[in-house]
N, C-alpha and C. Protein backbone atom coordinates (compact mmCIF):
# COMPACT_ATOMS: atom_id res chain seq x y z
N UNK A 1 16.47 0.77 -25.81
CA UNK A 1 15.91 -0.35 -25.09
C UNK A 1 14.50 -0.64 -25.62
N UNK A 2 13.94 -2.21 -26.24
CA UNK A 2 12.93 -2.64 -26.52
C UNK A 2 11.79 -2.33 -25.21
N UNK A 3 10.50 -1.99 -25.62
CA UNK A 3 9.84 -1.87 -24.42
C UNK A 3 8.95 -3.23 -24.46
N UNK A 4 8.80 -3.51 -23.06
CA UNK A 4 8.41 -4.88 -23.11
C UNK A 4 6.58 -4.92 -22.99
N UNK A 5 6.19 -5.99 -23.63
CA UNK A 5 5.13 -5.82 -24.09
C UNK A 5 4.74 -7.49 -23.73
N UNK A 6 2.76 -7.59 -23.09
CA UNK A 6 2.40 -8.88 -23.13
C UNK A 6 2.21 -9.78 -24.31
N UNK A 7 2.39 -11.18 -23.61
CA UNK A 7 2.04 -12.09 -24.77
C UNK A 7 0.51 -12.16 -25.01
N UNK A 8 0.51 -11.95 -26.40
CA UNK A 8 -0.90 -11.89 -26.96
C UNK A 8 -1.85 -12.76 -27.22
N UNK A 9 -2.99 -13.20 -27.27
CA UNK A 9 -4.05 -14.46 -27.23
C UNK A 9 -3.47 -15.17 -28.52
N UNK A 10 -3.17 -14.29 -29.47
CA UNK A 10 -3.12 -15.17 -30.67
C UNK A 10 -1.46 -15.66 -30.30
N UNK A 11 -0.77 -14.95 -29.92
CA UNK A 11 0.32 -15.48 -29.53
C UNK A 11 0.34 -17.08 -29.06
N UNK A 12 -0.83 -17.13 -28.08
CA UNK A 12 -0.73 -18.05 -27.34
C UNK A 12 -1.40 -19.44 -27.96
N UNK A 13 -1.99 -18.84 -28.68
CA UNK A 13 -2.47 -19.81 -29.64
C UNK A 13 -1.76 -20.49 -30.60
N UNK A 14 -0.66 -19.53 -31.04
CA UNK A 14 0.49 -20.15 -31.63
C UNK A 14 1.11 -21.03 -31.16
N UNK A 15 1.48 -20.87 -30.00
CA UNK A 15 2.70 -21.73 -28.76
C UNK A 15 1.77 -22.64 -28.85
N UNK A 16 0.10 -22.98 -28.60
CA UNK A 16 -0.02 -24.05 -28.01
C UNK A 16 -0.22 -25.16 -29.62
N UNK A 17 -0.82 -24.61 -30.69
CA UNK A 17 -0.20 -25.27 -31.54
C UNK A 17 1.22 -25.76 -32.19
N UNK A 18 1.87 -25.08 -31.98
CA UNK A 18 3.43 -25.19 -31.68
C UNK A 18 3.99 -26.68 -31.15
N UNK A 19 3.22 -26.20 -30.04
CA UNK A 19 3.80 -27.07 -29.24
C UNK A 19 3.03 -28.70 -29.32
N UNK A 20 1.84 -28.67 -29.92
CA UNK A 20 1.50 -30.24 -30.41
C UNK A 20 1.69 -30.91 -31.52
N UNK A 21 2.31 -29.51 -32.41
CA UNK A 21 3.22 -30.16 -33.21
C UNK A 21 4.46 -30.74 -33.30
N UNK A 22 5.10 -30.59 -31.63
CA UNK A 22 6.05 -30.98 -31.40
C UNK A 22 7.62 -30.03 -31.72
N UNK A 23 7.18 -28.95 -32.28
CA UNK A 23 8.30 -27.75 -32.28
C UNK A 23 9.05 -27.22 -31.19
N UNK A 24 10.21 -26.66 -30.85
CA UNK A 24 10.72 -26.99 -29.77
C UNK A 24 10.72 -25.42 -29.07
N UNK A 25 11.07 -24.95 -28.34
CA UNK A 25 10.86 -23.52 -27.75
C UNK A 25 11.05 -22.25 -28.61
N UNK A 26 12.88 -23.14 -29.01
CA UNK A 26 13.39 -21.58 -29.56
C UNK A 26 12.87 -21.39 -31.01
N UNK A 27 12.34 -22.77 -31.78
CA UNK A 27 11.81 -22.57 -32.95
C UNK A 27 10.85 -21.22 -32.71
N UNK A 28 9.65 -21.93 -31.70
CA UNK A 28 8.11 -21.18 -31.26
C UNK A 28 8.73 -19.48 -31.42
N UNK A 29 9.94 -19.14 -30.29
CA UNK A 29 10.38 -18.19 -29.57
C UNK A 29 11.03 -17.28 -31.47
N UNK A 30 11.48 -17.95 -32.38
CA UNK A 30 12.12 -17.26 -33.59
C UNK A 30 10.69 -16.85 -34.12
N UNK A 31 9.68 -17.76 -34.32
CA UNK A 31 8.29 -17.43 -35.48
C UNK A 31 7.74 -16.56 -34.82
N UNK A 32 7.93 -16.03 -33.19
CA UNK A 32 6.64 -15.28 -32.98
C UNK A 32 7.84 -13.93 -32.17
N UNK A 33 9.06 -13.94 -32.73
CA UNK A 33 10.06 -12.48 -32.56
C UNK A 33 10.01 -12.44 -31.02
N UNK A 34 9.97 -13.57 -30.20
CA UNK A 34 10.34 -13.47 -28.86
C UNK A 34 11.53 -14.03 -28.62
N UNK A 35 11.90 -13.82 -26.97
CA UNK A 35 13.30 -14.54 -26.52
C UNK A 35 12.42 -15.86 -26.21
N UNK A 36 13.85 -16.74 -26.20
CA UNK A 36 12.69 -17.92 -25.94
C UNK A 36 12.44 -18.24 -24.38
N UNK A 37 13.37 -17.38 -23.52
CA UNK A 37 12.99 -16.97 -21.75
C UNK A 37 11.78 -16.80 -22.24
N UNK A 38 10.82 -16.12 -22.53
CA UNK A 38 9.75 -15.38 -22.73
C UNK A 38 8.84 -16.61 -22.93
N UNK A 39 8.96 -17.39 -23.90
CA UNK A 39 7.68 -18.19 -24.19
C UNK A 39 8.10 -19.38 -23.47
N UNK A 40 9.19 -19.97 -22.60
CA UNK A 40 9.50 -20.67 -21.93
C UNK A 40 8.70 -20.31 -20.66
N UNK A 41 9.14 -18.95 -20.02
CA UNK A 41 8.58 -18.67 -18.83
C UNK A 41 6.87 -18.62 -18.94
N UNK A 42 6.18 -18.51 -20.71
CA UNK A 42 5.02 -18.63 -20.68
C UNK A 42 4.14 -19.60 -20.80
N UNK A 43 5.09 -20.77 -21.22
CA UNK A 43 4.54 -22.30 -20.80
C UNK A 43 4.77 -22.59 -19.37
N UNK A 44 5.77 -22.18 -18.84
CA UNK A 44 5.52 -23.01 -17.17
C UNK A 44 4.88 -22.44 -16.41
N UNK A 45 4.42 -21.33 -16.66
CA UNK A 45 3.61 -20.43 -15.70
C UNK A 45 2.01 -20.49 -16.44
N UNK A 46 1.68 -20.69 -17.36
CA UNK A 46 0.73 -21.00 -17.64
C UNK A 46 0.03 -22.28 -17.56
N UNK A 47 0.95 -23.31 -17.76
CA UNK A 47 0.26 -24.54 -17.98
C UNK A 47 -0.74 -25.55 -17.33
N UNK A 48 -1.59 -25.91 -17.26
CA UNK A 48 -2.33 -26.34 -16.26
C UNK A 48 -2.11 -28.06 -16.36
N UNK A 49 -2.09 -28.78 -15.33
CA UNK A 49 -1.53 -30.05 -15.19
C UNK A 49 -0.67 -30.82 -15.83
N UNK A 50 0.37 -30.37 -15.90
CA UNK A 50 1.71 -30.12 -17.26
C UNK A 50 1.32 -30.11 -18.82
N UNK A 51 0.50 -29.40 -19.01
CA UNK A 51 -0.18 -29.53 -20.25
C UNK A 51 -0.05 -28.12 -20.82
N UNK A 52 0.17 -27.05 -21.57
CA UNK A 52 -0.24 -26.04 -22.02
C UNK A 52 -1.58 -25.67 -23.18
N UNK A 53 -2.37 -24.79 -22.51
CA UNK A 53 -3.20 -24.92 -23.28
C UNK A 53 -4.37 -23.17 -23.30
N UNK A 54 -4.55 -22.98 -24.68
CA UNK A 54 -4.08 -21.12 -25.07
C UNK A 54 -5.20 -20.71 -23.99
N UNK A 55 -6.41 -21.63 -24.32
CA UNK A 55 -8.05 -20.96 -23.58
C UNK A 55 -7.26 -20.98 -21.87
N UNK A 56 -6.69 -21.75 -21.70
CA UNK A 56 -6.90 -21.72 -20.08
C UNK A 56 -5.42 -20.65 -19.80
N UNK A 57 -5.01 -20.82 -20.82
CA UNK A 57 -3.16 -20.05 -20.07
C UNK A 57 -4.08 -18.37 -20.57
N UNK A 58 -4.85 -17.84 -21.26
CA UNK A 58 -5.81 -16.89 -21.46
C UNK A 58 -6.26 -16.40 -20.23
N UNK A 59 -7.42 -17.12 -19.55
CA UNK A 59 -7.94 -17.14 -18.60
C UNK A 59 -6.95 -16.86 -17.15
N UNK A 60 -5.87 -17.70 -17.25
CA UNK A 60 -5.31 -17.56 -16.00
C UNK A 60 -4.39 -15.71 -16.13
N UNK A 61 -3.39 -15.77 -17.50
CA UNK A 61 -3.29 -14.16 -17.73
C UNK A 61 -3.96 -13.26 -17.27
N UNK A 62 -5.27 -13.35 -17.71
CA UNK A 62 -6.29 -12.33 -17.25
C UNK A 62 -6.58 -12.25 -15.68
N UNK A 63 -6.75 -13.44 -14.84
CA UNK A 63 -6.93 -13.36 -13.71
C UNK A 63 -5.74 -12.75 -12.74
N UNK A 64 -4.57 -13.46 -13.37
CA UNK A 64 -3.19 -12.47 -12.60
C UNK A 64 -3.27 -10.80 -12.72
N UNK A 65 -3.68 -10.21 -13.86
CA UNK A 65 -3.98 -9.06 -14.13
C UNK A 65 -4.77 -8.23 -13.87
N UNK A 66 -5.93 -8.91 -13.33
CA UNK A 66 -7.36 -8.39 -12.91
C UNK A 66 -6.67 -8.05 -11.12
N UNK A 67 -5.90 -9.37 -10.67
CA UNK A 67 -5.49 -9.61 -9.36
C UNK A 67 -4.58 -8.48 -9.15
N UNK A 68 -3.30 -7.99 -9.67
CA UNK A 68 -2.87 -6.77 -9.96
C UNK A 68 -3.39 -5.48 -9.72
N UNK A 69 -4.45 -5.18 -10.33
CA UNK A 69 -5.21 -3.76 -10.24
C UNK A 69 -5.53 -3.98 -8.97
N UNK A 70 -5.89 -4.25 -8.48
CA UNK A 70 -6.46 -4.14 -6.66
C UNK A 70 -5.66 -4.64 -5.98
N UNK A 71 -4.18 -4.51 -5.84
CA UNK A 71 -3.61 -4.60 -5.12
C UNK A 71 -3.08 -3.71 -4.09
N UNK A 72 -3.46 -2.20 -4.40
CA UNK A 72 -3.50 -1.55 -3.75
C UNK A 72 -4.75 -1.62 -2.52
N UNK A 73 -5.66 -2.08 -2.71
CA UNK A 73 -6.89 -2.55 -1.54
C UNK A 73 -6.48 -3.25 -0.92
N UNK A 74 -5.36 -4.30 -1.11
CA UNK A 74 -5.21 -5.18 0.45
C UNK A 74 -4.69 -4.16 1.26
N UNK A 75 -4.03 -3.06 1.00
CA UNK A 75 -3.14 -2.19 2.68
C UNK A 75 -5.19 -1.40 3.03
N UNK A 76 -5.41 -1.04 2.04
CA UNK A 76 -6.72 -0.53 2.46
C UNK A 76 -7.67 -1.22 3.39
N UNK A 77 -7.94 -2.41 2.72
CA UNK A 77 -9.16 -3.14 3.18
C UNK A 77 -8.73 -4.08 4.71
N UNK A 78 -6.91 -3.68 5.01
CA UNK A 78 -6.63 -4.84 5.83
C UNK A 78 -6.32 -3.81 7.01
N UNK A 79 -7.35 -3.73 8.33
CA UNK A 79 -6.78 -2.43 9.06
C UNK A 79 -5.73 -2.48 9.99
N UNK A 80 -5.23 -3.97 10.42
CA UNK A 80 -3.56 -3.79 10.98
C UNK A 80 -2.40 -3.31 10.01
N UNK A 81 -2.60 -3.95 8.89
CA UNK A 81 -1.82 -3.65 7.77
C UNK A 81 -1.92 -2.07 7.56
N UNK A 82 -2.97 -1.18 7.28
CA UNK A 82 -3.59 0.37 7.16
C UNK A 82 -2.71 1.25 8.11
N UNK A 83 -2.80 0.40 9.39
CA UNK A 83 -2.96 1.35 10.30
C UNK A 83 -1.17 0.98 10.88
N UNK A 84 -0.47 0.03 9.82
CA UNK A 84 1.29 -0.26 10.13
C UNK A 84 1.82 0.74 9.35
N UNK A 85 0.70 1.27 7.85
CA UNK A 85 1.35 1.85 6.95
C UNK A 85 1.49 3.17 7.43
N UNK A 86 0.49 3.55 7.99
CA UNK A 86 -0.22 5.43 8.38
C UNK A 86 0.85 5.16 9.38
N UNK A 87 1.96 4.68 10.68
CA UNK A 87 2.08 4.95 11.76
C UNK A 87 4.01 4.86 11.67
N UNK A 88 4.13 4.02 10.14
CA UNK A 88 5.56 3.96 9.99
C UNK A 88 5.70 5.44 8.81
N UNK A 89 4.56 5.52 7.58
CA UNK A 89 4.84 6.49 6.54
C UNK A 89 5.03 7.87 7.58
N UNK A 90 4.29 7.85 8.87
CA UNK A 90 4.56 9.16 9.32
C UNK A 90 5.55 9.70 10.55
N UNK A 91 6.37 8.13 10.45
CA UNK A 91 7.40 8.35 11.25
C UNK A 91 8.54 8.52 10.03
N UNK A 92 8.19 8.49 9.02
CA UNK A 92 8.93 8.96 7.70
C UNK A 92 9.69 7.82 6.83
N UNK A 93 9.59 6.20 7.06
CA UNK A 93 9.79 5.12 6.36
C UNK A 93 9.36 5.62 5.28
N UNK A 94 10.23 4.64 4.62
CA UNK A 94 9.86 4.75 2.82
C UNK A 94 8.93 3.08 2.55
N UNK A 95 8.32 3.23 2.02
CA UNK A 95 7.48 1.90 1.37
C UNK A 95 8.35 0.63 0.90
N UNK A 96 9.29 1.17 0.52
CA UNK A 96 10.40 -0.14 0.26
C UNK A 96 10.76 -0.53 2.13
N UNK A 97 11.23 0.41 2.84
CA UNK A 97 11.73 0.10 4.15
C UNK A 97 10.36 -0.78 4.62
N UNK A 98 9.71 -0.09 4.64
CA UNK A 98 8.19 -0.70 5.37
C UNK A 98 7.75 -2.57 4.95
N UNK A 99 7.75 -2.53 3.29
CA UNK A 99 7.60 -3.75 3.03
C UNK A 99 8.58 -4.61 3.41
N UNK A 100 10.10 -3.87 3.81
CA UNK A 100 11.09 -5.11 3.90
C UNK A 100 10.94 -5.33 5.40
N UNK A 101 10.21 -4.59 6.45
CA UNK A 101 10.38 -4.89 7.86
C UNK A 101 9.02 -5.89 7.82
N UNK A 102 7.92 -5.76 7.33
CA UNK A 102 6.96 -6.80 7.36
C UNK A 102 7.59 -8.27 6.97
N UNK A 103 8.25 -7.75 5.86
CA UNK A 103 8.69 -9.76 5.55
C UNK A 103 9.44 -9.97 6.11
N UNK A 104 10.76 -9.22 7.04
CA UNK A 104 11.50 -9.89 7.56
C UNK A 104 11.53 -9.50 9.47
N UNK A 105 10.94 -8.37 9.97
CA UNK A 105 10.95 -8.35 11.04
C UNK A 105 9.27 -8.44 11.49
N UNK A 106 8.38 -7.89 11.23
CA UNK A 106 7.16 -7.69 12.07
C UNK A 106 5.98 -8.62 10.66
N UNK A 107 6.83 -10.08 10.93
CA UNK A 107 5.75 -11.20 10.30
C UNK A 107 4.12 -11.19 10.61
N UNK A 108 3.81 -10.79 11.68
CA UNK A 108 2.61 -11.14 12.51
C UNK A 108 1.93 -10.18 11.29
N UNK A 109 1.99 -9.33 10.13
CA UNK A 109 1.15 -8.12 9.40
C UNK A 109 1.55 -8.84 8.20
N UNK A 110 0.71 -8.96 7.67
CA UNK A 110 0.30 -9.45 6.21
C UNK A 110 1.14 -9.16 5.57
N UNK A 111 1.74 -9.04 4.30
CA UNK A 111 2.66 -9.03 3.45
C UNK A 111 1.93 -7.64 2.81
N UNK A 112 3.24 -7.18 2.13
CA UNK A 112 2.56 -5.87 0.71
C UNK A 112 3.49 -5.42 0.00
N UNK A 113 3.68 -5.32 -0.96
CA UNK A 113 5.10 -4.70 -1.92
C UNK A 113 5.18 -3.59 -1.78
N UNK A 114 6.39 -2.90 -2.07
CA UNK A 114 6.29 -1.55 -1.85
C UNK A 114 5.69 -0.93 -3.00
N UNK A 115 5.04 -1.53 -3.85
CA UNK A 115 4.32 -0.83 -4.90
C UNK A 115 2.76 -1.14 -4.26
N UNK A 116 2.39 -1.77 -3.77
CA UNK A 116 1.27 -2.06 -3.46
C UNK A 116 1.36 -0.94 -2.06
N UNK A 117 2.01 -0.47 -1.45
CA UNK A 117 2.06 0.34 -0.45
C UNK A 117 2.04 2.15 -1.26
N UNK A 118 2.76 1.97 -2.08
CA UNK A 118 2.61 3.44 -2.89
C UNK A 118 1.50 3.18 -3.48
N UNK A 119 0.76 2.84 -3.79
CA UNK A 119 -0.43 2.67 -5.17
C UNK A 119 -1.54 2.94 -3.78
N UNK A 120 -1.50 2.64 -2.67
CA UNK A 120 -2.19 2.54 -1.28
C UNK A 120 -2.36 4.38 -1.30
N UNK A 121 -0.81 4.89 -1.00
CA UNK A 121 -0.94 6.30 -0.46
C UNK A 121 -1.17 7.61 -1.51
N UNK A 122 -1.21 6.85 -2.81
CA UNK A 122 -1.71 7.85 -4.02
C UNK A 122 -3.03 7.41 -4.44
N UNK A 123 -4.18 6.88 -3.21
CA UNK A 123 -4.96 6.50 -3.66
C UNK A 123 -6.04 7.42 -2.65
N UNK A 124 -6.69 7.55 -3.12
CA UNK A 124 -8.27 8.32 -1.98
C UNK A 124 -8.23 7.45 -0.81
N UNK A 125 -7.39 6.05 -0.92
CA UNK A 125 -7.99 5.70 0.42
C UNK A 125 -6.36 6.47 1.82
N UNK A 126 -5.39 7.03 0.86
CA UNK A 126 -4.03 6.94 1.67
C UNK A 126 -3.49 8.14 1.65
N UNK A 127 -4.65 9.18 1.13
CA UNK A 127 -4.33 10.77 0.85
C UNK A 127 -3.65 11.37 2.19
N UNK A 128 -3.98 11.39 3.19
CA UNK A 128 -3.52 12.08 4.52
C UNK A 128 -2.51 11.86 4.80
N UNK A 129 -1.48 10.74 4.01
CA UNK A 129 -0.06 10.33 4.62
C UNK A 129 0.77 10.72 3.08
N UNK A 130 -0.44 11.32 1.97
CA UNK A 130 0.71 11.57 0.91
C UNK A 130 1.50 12.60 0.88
N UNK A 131 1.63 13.56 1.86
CA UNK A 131 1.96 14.63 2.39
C UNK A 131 3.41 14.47 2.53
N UNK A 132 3.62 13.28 3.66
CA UNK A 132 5.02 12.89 3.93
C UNK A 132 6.20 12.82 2.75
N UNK A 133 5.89 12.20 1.98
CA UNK A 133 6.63 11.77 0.84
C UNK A 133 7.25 13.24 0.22
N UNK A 134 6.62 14.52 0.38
CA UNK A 134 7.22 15.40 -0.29
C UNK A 134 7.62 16.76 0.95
N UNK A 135 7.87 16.31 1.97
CA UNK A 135 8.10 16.94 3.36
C UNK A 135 7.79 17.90 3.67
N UNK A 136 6.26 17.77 3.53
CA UNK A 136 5.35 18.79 4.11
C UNK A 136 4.99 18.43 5.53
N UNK A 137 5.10 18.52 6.81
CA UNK A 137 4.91 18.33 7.52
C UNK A 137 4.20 18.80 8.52
């Protein structure tokens, strides 16, 4: 299995010349050894006012990514959310169970993935409930 890897600045620089030259996806997607899902899904998610363009689809990459790393601080920094995680992890829920009862039964608590809930309890701020997970009790 290929391991998957981000699209690169110069990458993107390619696509967006690419693409004012009027070349069509899967051309872009053959010259730069991607699927063309890949540079498809990286023009519509990048593009800013149907336009693609490398400096700003750059900028926005980076900000999704920056947004990522601290995603473990929203269960931290949010104390209904903190204090849903500490009161279900130690009635022995798993983080997948937990995130799926927030989105679909107990709406009134902020949202959190169950990776954003593990990244929470392997963190200095969620040490006292990492206990559970390996049934130390």
């Amino acid at each position: 299995m290929k391991n998957f890897t981000h699209i690169t600045d110069n990458e993107r620089r390619c696509i967006e010349r690419a693409l004012k030259q009027g070349e069509s996806i899967r051309s872009i997607s053959k010259k730069l050894h991607r699927a063309a899902s890949s540079v498809s899904d990286e023009i519509k998610v990048n593009k800013v006012k149907g336009e693609y363009n490398a400096r700003k689809a750059i900028n926005k990459a980076r900000a999704r990514r920056n947004q990522s790393k601290i995603q473990c601080l929203k269960v931290a920094m949010d104390l209904n959310l903190r204090d849903y995680v500490f009161k279900n992890i130690n009635e022995d829920q798993s983080p997948e169970g937990i995130s799926g009862r927030i989105k679909n039964v107990d709406k009134h608590i902020q949202r959190a993935s169950a990776k954003a809930i593990y990244k929470f309890v392997y963190s200095v701020y969620g040490r006292q409930i990492e206990k559970h997970f390996f049934g130390f009790h």
